[in-house]
Each structure stands twice: as structure tokens, then as C-alpha cells.
N, C-alpha and C. Protein backbone atom coordinates (compact mmCIF):
# COMPACT_ATOMS: atom_id res chain seq x y z
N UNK A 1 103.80 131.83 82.13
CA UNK A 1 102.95 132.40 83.14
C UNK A 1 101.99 131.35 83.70
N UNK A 2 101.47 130.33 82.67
CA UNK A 2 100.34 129.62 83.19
C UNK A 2 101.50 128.30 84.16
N UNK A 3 102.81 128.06 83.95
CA UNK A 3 103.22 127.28 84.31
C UNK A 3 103.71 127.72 86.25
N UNK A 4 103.82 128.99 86.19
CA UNK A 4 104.28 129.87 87.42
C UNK A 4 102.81 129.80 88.35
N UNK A 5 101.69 129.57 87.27
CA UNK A 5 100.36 129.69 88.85
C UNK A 5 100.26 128.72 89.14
N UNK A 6 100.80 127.16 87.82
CA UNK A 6 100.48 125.67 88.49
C UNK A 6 101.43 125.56 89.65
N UNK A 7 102.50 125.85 89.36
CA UNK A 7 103.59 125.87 90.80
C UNK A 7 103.20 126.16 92.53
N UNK A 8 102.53 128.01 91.97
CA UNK A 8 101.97 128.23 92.97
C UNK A 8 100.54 127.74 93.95
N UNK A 9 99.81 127.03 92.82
CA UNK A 9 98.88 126.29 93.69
C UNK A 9 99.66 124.66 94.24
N UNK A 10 100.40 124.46 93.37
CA UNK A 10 100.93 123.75 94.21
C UNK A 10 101.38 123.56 95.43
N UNK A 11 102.15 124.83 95.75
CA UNK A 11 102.71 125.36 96.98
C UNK A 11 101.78 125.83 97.50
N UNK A 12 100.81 126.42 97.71
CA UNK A 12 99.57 126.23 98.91
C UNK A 12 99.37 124.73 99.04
N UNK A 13 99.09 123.52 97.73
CA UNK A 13 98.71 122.28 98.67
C UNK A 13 99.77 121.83 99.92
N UNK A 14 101.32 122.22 99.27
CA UNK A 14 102.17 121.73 99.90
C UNK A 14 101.87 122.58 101.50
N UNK A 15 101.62 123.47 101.68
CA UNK A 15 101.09 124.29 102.72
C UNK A 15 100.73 123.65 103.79
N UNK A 16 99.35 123.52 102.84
CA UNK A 16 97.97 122.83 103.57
C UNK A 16 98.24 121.62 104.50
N UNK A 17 98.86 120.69 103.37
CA UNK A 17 99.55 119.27 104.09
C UNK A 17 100.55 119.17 104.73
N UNK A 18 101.16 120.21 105.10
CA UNK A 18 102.33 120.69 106.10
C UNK A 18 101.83 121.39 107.41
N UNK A 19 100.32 121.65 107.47
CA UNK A 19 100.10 122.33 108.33
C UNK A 19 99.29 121.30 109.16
N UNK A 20 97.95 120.42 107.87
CA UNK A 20 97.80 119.34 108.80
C UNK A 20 98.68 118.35 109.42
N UNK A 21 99.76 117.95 108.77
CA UNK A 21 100.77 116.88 109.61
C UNK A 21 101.27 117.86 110.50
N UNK A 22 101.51 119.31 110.63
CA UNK A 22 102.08 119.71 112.02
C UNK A 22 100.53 119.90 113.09
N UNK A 23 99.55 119.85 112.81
CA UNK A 23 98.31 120.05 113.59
C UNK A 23 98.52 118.29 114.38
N UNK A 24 98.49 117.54 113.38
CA UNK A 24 98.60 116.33 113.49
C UNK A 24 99.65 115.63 114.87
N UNK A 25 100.37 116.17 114.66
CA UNK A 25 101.84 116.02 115.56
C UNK A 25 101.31 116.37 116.79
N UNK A 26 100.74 117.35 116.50
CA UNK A 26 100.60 118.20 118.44
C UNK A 26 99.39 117.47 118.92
N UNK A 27 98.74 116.80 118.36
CA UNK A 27 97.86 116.21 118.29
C UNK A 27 98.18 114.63 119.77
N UNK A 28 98.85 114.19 118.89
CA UNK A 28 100.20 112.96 119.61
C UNK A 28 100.50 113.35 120.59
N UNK A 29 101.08 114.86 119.93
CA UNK A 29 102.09 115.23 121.86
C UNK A 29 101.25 115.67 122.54
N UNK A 30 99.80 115.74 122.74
CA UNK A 30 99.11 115.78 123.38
C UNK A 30 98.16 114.95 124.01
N UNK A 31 98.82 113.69 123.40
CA UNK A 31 98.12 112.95 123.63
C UNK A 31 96.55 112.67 123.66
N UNK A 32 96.14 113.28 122.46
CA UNK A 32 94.43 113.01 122.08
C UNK A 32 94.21 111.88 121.00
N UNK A 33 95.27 110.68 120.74
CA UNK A 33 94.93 109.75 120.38
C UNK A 33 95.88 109.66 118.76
N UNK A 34 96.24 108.44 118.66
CA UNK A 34 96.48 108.37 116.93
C UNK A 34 95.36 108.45 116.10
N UNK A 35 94.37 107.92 116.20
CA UNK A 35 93.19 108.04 115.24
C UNK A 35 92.71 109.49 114.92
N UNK A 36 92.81 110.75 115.98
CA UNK A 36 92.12 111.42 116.08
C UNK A 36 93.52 112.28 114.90
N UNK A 37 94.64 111.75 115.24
CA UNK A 37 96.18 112.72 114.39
C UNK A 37 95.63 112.13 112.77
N UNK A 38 95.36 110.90 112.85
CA UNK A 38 95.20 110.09 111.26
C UNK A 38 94.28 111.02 110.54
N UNK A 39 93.18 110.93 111.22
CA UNK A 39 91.74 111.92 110.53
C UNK A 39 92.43 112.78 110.35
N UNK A 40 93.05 114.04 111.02
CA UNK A 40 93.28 115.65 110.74
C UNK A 40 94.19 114.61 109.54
N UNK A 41 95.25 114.11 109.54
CA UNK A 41 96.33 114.08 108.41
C UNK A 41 95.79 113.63 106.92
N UNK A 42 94.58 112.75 107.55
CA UNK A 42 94.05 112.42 106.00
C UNK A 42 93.23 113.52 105.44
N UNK A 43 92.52 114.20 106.26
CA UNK A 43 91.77 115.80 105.71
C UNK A 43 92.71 116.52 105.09
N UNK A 44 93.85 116.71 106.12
CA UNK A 44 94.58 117.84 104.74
C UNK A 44 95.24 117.14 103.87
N UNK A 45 95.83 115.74 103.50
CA UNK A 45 96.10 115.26 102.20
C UNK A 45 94.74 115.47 101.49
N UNK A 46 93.67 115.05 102.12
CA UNK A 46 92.18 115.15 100.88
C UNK A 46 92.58 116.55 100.15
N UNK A 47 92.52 117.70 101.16
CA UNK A 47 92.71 118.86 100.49
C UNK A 47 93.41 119.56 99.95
N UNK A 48 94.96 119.05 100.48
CA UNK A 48 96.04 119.02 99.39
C UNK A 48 95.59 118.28 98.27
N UNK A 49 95.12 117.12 98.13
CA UNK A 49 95.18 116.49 97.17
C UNK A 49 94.33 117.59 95.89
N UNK A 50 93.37 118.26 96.11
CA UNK A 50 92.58 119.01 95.28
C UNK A 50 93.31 119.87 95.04
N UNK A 51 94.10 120.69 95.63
CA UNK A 51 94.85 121.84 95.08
C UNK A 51 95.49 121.08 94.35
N UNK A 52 96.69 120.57 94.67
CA UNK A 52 97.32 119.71 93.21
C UNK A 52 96.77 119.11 91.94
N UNK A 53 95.86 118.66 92.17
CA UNK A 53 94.77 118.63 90.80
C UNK A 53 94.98 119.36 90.34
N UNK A 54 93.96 121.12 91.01
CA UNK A 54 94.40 121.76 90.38
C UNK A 54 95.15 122.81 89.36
N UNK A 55 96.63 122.67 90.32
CA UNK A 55 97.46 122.95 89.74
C UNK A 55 98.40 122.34 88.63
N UNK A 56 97.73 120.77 88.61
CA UNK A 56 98.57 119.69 87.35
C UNK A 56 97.42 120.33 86.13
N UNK A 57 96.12 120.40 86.43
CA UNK A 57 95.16 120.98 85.36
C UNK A 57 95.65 121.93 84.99
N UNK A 58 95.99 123.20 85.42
CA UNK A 58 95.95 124.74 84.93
C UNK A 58 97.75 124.30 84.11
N UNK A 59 98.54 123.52 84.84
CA UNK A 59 100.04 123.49 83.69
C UNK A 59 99.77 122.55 82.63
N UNK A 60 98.72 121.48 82.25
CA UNK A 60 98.12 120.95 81.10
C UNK A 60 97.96 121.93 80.32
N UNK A 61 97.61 123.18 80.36
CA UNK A 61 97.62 124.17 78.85
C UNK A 61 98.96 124.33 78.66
N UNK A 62 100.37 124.22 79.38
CA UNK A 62 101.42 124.08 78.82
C UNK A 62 102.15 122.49 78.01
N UNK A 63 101.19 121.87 77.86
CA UNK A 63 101.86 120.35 77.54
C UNK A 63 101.86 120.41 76.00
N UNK A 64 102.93 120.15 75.51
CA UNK A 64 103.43 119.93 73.85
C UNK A 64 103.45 118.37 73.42
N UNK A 65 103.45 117.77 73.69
CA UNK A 65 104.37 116.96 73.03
C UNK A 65 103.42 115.49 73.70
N UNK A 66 103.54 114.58 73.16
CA UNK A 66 102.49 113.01 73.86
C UNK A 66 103.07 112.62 75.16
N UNK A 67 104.60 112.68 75.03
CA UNK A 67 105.51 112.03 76.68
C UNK A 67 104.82 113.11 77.83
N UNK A 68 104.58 114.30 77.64
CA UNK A 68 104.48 115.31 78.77
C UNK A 68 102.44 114.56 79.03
N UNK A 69 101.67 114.23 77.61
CA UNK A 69 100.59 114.73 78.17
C UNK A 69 99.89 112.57 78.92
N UNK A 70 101.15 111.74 78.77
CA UNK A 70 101.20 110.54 78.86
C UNK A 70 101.61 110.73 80.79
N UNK A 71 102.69 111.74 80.91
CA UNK A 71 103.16 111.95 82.32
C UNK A 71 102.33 112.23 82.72
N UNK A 72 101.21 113.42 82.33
CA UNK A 72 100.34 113.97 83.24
C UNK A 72 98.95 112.85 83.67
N UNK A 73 99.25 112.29 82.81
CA UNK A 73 97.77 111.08 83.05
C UNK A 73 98.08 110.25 84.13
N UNK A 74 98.97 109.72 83.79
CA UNK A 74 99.93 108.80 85.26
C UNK A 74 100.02 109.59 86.20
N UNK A 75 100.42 111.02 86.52
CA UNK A 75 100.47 111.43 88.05
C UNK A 75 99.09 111.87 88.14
N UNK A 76 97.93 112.27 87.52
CA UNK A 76 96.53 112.30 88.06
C UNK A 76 95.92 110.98 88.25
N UNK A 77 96.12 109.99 87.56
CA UNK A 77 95.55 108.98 88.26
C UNK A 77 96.38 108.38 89.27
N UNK A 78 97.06 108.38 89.98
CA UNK A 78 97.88 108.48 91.18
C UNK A 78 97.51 109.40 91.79
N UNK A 79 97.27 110.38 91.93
CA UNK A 79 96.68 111.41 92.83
C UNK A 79 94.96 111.26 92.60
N UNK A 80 94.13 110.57 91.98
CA UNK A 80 93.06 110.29 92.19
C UNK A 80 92.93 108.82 93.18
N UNK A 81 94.29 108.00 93.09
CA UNK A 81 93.95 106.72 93.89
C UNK A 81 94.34 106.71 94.94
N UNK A 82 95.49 108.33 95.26
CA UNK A 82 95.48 108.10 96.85
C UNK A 82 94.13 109.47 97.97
N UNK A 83 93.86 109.94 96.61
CA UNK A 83 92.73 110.57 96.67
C UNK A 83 91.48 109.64 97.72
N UNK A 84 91.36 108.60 96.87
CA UNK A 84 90.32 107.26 97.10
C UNK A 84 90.60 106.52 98.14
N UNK A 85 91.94 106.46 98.32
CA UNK A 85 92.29 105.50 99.29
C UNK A 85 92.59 106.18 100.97
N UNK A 86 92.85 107.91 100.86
CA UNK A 86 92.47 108.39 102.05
C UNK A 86 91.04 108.49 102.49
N UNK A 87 90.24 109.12 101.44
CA UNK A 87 88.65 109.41 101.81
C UNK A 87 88.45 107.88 102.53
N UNK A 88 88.74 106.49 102.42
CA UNK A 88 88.33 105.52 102.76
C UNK A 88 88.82 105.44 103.86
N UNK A 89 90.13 105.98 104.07
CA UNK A 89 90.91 106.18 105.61
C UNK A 89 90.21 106.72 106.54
N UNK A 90 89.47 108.02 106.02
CA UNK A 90 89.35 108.82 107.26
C UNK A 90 87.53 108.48 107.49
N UNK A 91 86.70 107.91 106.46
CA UNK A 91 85.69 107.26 106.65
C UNK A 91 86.11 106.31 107.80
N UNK A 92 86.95 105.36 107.83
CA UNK A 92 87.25 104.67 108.28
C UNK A 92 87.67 104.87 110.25
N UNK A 93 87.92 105.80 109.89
CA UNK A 93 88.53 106.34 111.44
C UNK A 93 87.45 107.08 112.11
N UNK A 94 86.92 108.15 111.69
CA UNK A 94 85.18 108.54 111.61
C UNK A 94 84.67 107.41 112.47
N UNK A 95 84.54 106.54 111.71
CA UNK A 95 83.75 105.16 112.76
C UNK A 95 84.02 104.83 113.91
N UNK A 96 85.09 105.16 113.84
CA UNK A 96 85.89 104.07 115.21
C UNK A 96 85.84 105.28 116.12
N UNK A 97 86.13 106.47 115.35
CA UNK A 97 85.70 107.84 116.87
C UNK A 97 84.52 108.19 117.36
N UNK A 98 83.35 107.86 116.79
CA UNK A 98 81.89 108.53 117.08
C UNK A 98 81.68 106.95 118.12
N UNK A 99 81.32 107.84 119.35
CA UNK A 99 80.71 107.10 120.79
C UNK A 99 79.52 105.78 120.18
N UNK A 100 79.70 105.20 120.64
CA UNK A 100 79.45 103.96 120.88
C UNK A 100 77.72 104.13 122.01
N UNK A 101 76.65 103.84 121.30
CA UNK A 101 75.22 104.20 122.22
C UNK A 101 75.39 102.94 122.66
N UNK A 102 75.11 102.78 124.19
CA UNK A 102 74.94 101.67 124.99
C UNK A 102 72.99 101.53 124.74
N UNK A 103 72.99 99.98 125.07
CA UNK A 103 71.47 100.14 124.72
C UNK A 103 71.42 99.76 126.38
N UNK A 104 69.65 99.75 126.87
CA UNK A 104 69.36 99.57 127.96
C UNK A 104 68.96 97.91 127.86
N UNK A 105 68.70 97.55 129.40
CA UNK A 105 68.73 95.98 129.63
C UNK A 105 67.26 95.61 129.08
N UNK A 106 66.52 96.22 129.13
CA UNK A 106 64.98 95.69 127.90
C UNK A 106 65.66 95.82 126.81
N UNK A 107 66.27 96.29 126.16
CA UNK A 107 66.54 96.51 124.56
C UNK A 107 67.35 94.99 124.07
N UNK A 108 68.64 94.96 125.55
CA UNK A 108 69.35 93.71 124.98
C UNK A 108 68.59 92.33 125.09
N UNK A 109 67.42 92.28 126.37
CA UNK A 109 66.67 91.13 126.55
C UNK A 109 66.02 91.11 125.02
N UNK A 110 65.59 91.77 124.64
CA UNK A 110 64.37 91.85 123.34
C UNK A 110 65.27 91.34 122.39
N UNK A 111 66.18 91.72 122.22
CA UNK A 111 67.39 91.13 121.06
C UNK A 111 68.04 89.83 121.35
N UNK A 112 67.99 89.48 122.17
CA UNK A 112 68.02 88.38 122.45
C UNK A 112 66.86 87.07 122.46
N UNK A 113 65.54 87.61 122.41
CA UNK A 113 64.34 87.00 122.13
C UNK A 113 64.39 86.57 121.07
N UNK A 114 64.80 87.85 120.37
CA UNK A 114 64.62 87.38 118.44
C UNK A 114 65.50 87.03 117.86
């Protein structure tokens, strides 16, 4: 039973990240930019990524044996490093989308003084 709800949260992450890469897509064919498709795609891996957590957690009360609880360490820390390595993605893209403040021509003379 506990192995049938890890499945099923699984299958909502798989959901989730099926819905952002199709949000993602129309995104393209709409031409509102790759950066803007990257962000939505790295949000729902972020949030896939948490459901799968917690569905590898809740099938850990089924693990017997050292090989099963040796497997489960290796695919959570793999799902914590691409965990790490999207949040840095979509930080990353974040930047490059938020407008750009033009300064006025006293501001750049003054910066240029100093």
C-alpha cells in the first residue's frame, strides 16, 4: 500500500512536468521568447522535483535490504543536484528577464565623475 501512494505521487510529479514543458512549448510557438519557455520549464521540474522526493520518501518505509536503501541515496542525491542546478537556472533567467532601468544623463555624468 505504502509502495502504491509512492507511485502515485510520483505520477502527479510526472504530471506537473508534463504540463510545464507543454505550457513551455506554446510558449515558443508563440513566440514569447526561449528564456521566458526555460523559466516556466525549470519551475515545473523545481516542482516536480519535490513531489518525487516525496514520493522516493513515503516508498523508503518499504526498503529491506542495504542495495535498495544504497539505491535510494544515489537517486535523492541526484534529484537534490538537479534540484540545485535548476533553482540556479531559473535564478539565472529571472535576471536576464526583469527590464533593465535606464538611468538619466545627470546620473551617467556623476558616474562618470567618480
Amino acid at each position: 500500500m505504502i509502495m502504491l501512494g509512492g507511485v502515485w505521487i510520483e505520477l502527479i510529479a510526472a504530471v506537473v512536468i508534463s504540463y510545464h514543458a507543454l505550457w513551455g512549448l506554446l510558449c515558443i510557438i508563440r513566440r514569447r521568447g526561449s528564456d521566458q519557455a526555460r523559466l516556466i520549464l525549470a519551475k515545473g521540474v523545481l516542482d516536480g522535483l519535490g513531489f518525487m522526493a516525496a514520493g522516493t520518501l513515503l516508498m523508503t518505509l518499504a526498503l529491506q535490504n542495504w542495495t535498495e536503501i544504497r539505491t535510494f541515496a544515489v537517486v535523492l542525491s541526484l534529484r537534490t543536484l538537479l534540484k540545485r542546478v535548476f533553482q540556479f537556472e531559473s535564478q539565472a533567467i529571472e535576471g536576464r528577464l526583469k527590464p533593465k532601468v535606464r538611468e538619466s544623463p545627470q546620473t551617467q555624468q556623476l558616474n562618470q565623475l567618480n
